[in-house]
C-alpha atoms as a PDB file:
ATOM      1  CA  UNK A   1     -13.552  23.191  28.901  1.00  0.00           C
ATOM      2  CA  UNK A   2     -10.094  21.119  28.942  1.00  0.00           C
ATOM      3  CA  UNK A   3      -9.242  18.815  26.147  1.00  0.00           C
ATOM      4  CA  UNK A   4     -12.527  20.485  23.950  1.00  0.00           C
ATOM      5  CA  UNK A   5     -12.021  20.239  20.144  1.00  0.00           C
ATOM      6  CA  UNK A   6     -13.578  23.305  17.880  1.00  0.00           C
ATOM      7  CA  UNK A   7     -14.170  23.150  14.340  1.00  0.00           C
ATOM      8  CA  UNK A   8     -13.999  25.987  11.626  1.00  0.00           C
ATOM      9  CA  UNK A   9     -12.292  28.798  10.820  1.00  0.00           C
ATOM     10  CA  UNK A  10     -14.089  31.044  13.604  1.00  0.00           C
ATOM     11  CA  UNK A  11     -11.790  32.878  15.852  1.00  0.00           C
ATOM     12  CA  UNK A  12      -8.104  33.861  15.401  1.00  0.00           C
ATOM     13  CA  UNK A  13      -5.202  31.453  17.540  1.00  0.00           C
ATOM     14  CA  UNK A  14      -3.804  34.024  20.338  1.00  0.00           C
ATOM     15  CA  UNK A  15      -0.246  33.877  21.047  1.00  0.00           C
ATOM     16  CA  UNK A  16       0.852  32.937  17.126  1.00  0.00           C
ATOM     17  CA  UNK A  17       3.200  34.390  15.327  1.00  0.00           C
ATOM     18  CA  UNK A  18       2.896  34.237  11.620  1.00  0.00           C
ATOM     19  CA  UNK A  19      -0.144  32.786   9.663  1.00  0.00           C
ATOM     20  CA  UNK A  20      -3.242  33.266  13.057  1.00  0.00           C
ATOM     21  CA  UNK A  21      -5.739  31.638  11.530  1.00  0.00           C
ATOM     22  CA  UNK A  22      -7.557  28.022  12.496  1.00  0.00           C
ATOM     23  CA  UNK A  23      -8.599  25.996   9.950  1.00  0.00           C
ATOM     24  CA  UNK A  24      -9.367  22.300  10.709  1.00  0.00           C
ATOM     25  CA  UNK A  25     -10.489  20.810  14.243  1.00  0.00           C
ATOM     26  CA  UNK A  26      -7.311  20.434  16.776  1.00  0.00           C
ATOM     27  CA  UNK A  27      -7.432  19.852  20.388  1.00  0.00           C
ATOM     28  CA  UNK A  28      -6.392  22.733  22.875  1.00  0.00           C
ATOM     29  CA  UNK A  29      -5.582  22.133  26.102  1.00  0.00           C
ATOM     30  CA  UNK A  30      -7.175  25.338  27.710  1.00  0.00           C
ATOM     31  CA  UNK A  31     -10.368  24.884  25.274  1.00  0.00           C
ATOM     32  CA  UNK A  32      -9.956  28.610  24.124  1.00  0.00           C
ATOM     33  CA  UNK A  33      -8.330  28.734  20.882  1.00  0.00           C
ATOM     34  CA  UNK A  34      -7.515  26.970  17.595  1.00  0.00           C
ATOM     35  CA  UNK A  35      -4.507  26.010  16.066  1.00  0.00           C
ATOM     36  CA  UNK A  36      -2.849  26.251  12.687  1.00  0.00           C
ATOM     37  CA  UNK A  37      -3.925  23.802   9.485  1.00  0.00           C
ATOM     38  CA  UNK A  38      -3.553  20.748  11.156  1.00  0.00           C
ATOM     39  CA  UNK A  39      -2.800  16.986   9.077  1.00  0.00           C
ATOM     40  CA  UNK A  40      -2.960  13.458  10.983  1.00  0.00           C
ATOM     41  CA  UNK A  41      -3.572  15.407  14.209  1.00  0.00           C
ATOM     42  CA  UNK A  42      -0.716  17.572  14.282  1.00  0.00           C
ATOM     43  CA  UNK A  43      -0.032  21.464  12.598  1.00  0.00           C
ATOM     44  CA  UNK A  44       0.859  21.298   9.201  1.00  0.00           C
ATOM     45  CA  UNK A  45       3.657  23.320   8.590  1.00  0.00           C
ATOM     46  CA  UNK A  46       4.492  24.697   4.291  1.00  0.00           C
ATOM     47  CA  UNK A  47       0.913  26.339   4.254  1.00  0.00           C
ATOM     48  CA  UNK A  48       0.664  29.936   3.080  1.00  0.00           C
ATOM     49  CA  UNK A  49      -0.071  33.107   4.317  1.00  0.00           C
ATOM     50  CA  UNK A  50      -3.109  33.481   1.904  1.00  0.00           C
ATOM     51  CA  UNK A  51      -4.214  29.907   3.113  1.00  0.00           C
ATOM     52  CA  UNK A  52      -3.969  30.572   6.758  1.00  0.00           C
ATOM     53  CA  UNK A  53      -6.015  33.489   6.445  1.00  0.00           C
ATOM     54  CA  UNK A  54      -9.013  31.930   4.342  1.00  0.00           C
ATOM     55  CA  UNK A  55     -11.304  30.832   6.682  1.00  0.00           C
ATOM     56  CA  UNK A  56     -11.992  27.394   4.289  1.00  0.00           C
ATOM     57  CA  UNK A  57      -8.923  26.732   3.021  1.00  0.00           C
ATOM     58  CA  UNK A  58      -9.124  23.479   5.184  1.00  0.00           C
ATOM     59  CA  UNK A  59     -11.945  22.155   3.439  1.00  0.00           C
ATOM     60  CA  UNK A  60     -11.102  23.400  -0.287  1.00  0.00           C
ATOM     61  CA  UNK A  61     -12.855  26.315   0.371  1.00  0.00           C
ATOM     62  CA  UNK A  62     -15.991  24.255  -0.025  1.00  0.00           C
ATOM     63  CA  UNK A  63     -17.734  23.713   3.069  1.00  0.00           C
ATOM     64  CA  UNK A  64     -20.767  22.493   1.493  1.00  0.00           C
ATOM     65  CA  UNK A  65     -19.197  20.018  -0.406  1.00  0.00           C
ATOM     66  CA  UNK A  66     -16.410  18.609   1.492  1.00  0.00           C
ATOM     67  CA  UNK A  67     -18.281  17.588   4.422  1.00  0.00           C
ATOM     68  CA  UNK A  68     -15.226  15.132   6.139  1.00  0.00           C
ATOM     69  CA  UNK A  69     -15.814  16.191   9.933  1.00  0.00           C
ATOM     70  CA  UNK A  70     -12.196  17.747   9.909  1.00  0.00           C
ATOM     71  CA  UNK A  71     -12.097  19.067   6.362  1.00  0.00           C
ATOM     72  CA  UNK A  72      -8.943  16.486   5.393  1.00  0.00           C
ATOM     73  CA  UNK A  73     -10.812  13.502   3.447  1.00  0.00           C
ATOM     74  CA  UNK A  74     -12.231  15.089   0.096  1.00  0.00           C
ATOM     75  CA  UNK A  75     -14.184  12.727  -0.543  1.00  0.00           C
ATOM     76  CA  UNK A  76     -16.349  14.770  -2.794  1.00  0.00           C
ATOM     77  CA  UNK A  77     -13.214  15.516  -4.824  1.00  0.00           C
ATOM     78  CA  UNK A  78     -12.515  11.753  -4.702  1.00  0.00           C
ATOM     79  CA  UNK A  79     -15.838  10.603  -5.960  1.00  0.00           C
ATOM     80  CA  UNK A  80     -15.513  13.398  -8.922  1.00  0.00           C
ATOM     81  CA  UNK A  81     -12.100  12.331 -10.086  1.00  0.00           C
ATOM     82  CA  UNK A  82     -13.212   8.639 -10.069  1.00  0.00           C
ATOM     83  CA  UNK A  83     -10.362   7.637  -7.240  1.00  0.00           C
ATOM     84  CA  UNK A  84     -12.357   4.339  -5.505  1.00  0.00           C
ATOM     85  CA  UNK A  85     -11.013   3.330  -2.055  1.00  0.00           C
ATOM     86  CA  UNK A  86      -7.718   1.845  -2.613  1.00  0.00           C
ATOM     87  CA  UNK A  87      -6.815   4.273  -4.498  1.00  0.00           C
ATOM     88  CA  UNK A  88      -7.196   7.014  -1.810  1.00  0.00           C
ATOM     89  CA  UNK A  89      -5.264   4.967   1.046  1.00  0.00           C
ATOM     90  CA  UNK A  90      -2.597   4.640  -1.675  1.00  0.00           C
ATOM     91  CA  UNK A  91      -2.576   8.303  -1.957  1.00  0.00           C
ATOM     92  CA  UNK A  92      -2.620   8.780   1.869  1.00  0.00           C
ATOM     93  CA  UNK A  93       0.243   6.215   2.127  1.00  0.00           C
ATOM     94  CA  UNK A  94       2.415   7.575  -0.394  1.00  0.00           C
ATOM     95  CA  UNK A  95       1.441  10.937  -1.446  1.00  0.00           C
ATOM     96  CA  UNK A  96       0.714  11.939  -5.079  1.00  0.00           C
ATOM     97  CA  UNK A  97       4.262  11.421  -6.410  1.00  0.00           C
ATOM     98  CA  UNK A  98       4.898   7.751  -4.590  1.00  0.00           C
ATOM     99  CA  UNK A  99       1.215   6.993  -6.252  1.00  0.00           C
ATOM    100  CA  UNK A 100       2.385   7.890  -9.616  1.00  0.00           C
ATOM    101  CA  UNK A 101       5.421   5.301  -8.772  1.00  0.00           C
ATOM    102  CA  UNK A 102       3.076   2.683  -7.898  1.00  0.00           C
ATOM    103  CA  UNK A 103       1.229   2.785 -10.521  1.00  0.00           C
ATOM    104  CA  UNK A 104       3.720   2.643 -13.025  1.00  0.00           C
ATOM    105  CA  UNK A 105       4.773  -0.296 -11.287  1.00  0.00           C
ATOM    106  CA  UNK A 106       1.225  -1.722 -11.715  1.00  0.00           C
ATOM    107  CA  UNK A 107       1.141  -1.307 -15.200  1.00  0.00           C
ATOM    108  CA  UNK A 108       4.781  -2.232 -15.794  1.00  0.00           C
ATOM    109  CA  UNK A 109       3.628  -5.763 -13.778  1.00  0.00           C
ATOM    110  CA  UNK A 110       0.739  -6.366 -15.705  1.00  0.00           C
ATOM    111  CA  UNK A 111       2.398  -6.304 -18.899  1.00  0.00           C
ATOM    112  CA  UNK A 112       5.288  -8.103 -18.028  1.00  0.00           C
ATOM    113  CA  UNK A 113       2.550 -10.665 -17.287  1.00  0.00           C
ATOM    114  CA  UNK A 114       0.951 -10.795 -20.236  1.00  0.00           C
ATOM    115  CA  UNK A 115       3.879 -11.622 -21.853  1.00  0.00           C
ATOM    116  CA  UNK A 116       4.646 -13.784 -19.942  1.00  0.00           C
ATOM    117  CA  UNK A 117       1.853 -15.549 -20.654  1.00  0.00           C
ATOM    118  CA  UNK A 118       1.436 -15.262 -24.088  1.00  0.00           C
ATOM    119  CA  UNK A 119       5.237 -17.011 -24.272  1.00  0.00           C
ATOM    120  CA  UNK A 120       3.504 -20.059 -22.744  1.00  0.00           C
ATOM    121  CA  UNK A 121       0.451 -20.223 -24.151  1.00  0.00           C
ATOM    122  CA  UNK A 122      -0.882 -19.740 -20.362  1.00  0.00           C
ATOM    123  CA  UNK A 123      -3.854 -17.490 -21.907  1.00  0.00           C
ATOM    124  CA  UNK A 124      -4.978 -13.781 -20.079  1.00  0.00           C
ATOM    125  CA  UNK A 125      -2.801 -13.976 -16.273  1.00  0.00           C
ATOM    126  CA  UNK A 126      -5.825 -14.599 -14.458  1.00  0.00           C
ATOM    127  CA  UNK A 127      -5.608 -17.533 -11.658  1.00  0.00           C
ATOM    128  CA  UNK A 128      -2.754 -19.017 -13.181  1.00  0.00           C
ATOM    129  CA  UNK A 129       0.858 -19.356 -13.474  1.00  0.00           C
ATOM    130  CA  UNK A 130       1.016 -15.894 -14.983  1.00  0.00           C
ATOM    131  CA  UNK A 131      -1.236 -14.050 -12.515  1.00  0.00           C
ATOM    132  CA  UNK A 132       1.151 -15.583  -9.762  1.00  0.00           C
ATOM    133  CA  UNK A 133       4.155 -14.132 -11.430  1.00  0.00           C
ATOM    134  CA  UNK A 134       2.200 -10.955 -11.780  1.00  0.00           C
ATOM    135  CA  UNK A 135       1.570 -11.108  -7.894  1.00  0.00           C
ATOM    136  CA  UNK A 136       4.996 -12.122  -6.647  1.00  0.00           C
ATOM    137  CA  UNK A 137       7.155  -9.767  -9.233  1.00  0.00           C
ATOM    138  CA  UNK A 138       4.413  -6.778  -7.975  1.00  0.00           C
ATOM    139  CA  UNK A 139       5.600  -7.422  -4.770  1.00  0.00           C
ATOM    140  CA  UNK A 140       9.411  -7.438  -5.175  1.00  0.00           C
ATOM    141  CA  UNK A 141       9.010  -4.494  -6.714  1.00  0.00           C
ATOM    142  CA  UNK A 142       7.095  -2.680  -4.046  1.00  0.00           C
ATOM    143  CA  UNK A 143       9.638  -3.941  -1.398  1.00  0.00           C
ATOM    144  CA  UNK A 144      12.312  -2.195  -3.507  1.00  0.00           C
ATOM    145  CA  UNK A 145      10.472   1.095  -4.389  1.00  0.00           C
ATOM    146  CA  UNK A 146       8.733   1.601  -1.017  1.00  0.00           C
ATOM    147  CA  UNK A 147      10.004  -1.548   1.624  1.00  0.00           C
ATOM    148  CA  UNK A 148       8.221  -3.814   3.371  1.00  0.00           C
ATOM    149  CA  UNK A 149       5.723  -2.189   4.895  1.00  0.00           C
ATOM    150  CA  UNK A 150       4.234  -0.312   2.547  1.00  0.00           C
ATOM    151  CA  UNK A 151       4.682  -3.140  -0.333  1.00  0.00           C
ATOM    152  CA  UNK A 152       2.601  -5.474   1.977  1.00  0.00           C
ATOM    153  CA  UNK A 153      -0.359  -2.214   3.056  1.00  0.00           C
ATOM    154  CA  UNK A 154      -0.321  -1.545  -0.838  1.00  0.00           C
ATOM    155  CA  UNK A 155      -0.921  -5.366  -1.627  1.00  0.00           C
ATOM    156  CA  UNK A 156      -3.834  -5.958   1.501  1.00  0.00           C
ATOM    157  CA  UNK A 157      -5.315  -3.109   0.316  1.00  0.00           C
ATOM    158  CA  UNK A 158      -5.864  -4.259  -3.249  1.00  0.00           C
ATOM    159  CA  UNK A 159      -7.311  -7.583  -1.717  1.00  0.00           C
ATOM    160  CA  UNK A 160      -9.290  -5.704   0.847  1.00  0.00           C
ATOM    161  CA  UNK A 161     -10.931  -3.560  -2.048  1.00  0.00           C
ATOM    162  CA  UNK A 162     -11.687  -6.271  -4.397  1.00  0.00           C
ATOM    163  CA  UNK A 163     -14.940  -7.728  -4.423  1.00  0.00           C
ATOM    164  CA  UNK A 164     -13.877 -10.870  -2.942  1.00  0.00           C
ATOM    165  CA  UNK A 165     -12.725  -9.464  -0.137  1.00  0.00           C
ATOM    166  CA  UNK A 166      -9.185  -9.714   1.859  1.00  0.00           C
ATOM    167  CA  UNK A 167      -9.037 -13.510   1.431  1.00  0.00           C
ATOM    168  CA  UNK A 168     -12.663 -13.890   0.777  1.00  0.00           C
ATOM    169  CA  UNK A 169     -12.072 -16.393  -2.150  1.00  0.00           C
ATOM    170  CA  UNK A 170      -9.061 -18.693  -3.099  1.00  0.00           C
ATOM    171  CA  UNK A 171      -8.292 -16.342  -5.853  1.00  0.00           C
ATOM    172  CA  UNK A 172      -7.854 -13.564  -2.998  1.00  0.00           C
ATOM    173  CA  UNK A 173      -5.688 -16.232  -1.060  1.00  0.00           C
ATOM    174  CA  UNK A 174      -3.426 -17.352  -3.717  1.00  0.00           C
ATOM    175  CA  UNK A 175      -2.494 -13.669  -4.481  1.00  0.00           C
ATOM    176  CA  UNK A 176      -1.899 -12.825  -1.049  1.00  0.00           C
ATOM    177  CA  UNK A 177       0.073 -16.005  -0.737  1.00  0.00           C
ATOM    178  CA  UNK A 178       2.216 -14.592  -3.611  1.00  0.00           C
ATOM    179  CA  UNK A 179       2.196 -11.004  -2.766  1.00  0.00           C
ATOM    180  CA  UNK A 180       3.899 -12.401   0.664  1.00  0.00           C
ATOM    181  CA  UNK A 181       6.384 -14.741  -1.016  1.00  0.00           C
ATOM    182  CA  UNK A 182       7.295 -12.329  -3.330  1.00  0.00           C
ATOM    183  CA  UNK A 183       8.116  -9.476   0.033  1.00  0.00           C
ATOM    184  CA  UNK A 184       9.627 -12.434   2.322  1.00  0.00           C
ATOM    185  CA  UNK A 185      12.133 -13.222  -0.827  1.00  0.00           C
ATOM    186  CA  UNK A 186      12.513  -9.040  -1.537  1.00  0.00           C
ATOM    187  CA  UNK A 187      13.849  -8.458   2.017  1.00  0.00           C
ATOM    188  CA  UNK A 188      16.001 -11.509   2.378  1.00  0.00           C
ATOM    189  CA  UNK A 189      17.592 -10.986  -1.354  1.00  0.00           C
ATOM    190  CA  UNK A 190      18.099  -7.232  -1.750  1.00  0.00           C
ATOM    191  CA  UNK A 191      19.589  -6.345  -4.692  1.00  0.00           C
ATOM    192  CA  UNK A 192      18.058  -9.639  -6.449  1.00  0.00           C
ATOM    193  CA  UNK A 193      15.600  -8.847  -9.864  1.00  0.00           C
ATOM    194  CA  UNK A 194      12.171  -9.899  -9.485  1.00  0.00           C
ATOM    195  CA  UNK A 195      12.911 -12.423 -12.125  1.00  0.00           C
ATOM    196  CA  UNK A 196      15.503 -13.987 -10.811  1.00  0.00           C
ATOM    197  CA  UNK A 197      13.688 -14.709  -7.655  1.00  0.00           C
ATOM    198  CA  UNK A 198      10.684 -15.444  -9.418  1.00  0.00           C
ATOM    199  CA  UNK A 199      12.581 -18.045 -10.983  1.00  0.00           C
ATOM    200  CA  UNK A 200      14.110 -19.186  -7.646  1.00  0.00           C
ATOM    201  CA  UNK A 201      10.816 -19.391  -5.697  1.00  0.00           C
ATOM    202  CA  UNK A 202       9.312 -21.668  -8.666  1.00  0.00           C
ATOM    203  CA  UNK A 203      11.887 -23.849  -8.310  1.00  0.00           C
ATOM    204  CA  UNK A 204      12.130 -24.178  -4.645  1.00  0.00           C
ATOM    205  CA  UNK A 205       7.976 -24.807  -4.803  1.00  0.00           C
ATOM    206  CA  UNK A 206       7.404 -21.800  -3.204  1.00  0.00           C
ATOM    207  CA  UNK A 207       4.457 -19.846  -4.775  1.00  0.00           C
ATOM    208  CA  UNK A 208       0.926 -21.158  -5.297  1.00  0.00           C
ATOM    209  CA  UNK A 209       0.343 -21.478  -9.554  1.00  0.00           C
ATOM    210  CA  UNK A 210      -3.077 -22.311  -9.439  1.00  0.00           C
ATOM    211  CA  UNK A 211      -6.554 -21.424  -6.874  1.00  0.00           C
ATOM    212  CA  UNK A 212      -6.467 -25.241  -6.246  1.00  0.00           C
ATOM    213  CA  UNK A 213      -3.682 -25.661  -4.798  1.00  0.00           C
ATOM    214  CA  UNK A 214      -3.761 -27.476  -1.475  1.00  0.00           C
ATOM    215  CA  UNK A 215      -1.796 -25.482   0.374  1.00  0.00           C
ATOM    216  CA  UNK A 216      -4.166 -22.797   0.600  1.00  0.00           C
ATOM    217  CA  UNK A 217      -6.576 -24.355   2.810  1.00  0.00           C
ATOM    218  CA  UNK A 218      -4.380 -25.641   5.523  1.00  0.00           C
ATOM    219  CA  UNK A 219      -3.190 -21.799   5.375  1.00  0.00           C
ATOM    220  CA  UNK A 220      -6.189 -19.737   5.731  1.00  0.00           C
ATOM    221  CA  UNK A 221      -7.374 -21.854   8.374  1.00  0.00           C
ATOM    222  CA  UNK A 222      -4.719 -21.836  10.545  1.00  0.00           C
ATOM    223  CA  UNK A 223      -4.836 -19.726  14.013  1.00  0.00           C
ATOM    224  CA  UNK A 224      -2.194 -17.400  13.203  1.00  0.00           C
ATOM    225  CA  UNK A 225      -2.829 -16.371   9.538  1.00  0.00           C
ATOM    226  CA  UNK A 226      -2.381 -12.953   9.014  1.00  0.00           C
ATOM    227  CA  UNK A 227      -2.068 -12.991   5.510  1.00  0.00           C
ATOM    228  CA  UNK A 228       1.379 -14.347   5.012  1.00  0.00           C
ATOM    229  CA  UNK A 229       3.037 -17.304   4.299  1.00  0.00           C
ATOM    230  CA  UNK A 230       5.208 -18.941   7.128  1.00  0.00           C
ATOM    231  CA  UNK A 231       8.412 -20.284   5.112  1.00  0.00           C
ATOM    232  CA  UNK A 232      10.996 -22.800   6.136  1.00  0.00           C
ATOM    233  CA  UNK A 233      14.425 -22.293   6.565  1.00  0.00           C
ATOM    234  CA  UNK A 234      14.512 -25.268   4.219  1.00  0.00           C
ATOM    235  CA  UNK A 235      12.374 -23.356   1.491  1.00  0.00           C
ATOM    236  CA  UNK A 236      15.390 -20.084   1.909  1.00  0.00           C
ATOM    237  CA  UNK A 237      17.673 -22.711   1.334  1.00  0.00           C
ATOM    238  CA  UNK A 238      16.803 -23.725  -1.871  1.00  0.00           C
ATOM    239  CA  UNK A 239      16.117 -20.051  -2.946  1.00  0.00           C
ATOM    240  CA  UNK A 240      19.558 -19.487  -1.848  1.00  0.00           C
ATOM    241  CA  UNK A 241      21.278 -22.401  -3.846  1.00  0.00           C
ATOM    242  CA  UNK A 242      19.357 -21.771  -7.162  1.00  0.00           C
ATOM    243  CA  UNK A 243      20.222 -18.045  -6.709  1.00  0.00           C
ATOM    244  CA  UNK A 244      24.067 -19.056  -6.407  1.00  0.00           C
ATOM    245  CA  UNK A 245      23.585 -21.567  -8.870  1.00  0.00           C
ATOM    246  CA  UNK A 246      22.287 -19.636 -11.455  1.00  0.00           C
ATOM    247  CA  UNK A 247      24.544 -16.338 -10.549  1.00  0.00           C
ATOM    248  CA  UNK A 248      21.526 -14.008  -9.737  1.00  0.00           C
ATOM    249  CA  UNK A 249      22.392 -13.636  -5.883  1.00  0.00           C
ATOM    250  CA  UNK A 250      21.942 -10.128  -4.913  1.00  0.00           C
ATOM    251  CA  UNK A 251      23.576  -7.849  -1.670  1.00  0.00           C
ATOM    252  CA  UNK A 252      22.585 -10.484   0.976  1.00  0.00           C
ATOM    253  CA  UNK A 253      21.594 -13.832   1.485  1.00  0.00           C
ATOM    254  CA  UNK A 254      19.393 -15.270   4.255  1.00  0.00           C
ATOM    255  CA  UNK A 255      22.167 -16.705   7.313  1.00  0.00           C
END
């Protein structure tokens, strides 16, 4: 039957040269025959011989346990190793070694934060000036490490997963107020240190300090929020000046 889909490791792929045998569902055209180890619906290429010609190898050679309809989300695996939800789409975002990055990043954030708190007697950086910082510096980071994209699908995810939900509270809105600030400023300063624009964006009046703030509500109700913050060209303006002003201007500034 045309366009079918088969799943297993059943029958060898005719025609192949090299590793023959099918190991994950893939569509064939003549509904005959399987493909090679496939990933995000296409062949996988860097298998090996030996795991072409296990008939499991798709599914960790578990097929009792990893029971994903396509053998490529382990979540049994996942729920033994403790990774929750965000931190499998991290994984499937940026692969084991850009995870590691992240989270070094994370923890490198969250300390930076603490002291930064503890110099101004803010207390623990929860829904305050420090968890902002935390938020917006996170961000910049991101932006540098991974870009834009990814920084901002690492930072909705972490909202999305909390128990709040993505903007479900105005502590969830005033970080993802922040978390966008702090990618807006990344891409229009490369080069520029997440303090420096940290320091920039508090003086322009840029990031939300505080769950109260005002702001937030005429934000998360308007028709086009998507999770980020519209800024003026007014706003870049005066990021711009107190980045020349106090000599931490990076590459690029905004035209």
């Amino acid at each position: 039957m045309s366009g079918a889909r088969r799943a297993g490791c059943t029958t060898l792929a005719r025609g192949t040269t090299g590793p023959r045998w099918a190991c994950t569902l893939s569509p064939d055209p003549e509904g005959t025959r399987l493909v090679s180890p496939m990933e995000d619906g296409a062949p996988r290429s860097g298998y090996s011989l030996a795991e072409a010609a296990i008939w499991y190898g798709y599914c960790s050679y578990n097929p009792l346990r990893y029971v994903d309809p396509d053998g490529r989300e382990q979540s049994y695996l996942y729920d033994i190793l403790g990774i929750n939800e965000e931190q499998r789409e991290a994984l499937k975002l940026l692969g084991p070694i850009g995870i590691l990055r992240a989270r070094a990043i994370v923890d490198e954030r969250l300390e930076a934060a603490q002291k930064y708190a503890h110099e101004r007697r803010l207390g623990p950086p929860v829904d305050n000036e420090a968890d902002a910082y935390r938020h917006f510096t996170w961000n910049v980071k991101n932006v540098e490490v991974f870009g834009v994209e990814k920084a901002k699908t690492i930072a909705d995810n972490h909202e999305k997963y909390s128990a709040e939900g993505f903007g479900g509270s105005r502590r969830s809105l005033m970080d993802l107020w922040n978390n966008s600030v702090g990618r807006q400023l990344a891409a229009l300063f490369p080069g520029v240190s997440e303090e420096s624009l940290w320091e920039a964006a508090v003086n322009a009046g840029v990031v939300v300090l505080t769950p109260d703030d005002p702001r937030l509500d005429e934000w998360s109700s308007s028709s086009e929020w998507q999770g980020e913050v519209s800024m003026t060209e007014e706003q870049k303006r005066a990021v711009e000046k107190h980045l020349e002003q106090s000599g931490g201007g990076g590459d690029e500034s905004c035209e």
